[in-house]
Protein backbone atom coordinates (compact mmCIF):
# COMPACT_ATOMS: atom_id res chain seq x y z
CA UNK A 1 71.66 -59.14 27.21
CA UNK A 2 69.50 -57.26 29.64
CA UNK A 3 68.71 -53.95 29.51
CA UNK A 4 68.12 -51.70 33.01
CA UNK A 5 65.81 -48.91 33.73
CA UNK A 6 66.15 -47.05 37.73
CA UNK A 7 62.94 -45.29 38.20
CA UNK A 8 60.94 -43.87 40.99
CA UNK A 9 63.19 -41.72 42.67
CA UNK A 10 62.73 -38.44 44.63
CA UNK A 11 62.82 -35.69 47.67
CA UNK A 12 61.08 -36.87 50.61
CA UNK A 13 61.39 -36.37 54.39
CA UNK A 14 63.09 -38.30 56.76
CA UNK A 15 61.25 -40.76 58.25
CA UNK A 16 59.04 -41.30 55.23
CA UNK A 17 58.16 -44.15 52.82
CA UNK A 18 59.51 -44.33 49.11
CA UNK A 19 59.62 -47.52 46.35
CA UNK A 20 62.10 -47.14 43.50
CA UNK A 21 61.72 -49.73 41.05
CA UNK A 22 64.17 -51.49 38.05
CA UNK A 23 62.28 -51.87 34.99
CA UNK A 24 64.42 -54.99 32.49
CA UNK A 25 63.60 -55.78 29.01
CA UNK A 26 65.78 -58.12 26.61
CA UNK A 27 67.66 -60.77 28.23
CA UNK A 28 66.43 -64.07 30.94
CA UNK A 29 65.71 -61.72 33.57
CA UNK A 30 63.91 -64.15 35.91
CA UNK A 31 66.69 -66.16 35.88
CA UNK A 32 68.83 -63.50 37.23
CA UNK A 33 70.02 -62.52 40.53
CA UNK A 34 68.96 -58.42 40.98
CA UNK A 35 70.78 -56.17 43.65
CA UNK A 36 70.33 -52.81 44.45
CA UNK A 37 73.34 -50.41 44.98
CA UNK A 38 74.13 -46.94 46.13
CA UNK A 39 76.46 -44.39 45.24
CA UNK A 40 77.40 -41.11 46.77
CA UNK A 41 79.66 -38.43 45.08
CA UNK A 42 83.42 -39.76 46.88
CA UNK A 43 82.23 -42.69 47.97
CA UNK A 44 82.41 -46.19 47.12
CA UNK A 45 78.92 -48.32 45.32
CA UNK A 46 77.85 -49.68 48.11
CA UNK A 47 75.87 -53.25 48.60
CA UNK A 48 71.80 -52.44 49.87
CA UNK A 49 70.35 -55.82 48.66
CA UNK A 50 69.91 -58.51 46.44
CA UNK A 51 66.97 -60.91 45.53
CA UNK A 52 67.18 -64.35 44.12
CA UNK A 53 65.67 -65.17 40.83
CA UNK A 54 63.01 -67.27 42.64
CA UNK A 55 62.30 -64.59 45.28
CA UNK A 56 63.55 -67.12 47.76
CA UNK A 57 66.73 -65.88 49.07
CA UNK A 58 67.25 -62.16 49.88
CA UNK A 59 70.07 -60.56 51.24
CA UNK A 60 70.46 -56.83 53.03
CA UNK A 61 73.51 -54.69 54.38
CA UNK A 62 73.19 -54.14 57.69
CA UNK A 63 72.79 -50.28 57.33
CA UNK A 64 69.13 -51.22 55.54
CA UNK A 65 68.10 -54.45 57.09
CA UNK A 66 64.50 -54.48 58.60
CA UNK A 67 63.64 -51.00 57.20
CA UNK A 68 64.28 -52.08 53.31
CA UNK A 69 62.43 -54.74 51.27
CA UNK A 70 63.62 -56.06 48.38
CA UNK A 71 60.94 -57.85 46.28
CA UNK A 72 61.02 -58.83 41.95
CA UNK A 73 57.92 -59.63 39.72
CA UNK A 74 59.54 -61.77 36.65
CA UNK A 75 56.02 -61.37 34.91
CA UNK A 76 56.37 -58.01 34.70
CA UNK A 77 60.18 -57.83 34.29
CA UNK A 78 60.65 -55.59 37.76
CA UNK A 79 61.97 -55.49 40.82
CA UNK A 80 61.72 -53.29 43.36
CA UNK A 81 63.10 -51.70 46.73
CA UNK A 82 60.61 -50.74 49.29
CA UNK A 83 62.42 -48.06 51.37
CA UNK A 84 60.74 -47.36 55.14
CA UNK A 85 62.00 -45.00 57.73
CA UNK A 86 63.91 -43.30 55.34
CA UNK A 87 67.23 -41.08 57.25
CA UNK A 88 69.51 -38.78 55.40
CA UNK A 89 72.28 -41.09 55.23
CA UNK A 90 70.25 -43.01 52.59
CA UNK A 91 70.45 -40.07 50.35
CA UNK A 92 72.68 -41.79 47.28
CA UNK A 93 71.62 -42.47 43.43
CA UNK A 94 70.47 -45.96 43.46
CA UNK A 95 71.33 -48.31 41.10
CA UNK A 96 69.51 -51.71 40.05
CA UNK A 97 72.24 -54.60 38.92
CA UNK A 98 71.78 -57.95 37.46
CA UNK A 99 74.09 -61.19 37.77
CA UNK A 100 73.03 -63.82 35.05
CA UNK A 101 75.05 -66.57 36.88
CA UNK A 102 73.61 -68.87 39.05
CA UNK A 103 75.39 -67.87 42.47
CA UNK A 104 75.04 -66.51 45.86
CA UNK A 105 73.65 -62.82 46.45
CA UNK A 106 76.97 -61.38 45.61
CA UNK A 107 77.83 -57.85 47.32
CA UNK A 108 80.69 -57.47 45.02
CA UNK A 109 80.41 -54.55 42.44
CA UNK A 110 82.41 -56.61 39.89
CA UNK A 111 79.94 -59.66 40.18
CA UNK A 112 77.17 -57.58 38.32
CA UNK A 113 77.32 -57.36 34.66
CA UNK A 114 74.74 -55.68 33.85
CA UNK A 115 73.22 -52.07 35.62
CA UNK A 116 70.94 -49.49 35.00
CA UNK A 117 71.06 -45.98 35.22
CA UNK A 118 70.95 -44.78 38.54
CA UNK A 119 67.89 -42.94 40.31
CA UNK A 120 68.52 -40.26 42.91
CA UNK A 121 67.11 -40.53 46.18
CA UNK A 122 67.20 -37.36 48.78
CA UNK A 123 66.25 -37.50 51.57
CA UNK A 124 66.32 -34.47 54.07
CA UNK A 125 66.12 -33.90 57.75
């Protein structure tokens, strides 16, 4: 079983820079698919991206794609989102996610069995 930290997390301005990160311990993390998700009070969790445990395949929503990375360092037990142009519809509490099957990037909520805490990102205009 793998545990999940959210970290890294803030206030910044629109049209800035930020990296949250997903800290795991216990568990075969490298051998686990990792996906980010967002959450906004009366909304849905909502599917930002997912990494493969090889780094090979990644998958973004379309709201994200070519302004977020999504990158994992099974050394170190991480993996990160790389957040650019940054708007304040991104403003949500990230959460990290991990599938321990061997699968596509799933952008089901249900497909993820195990998630961290979530870290708040803010945004403003």
């Amino acid at each position: 079983q793998v545990q999940l930290i959210g970290l890294g997390g803030k206030l910044v301005q629109a049209g800035d820079s930020l990296r949250i990160s997903c800290v795991a311990s216990g568990g075969a993390f490298s051998s686990y698919v990792v996906a980010w998700f967002r959450h906004a009070p009366g909304n849905e969790r909502e599917f930002v991206s997912a990494i493969s445990p090889s780094s090979v395949n990644t998958r973004y929503a379309d709201s994200v794609q070519g302004r977020f990375t999504i990158s994992r360092d099974n050394v170190k037990n991480m993996a990160y989102l790389q957040m650019n142009s940054l708007k304040p519809d991104d403003t949500d509490v990230y959460y990290c996610a991990a599938d321990p099957r061997d699968g596509t990037l799933s952008t089901l909520v249900w497909e993820y069995e195990y998630w961290g805490q979530g870290t708040q990102v803010t945004v403003s205009s």
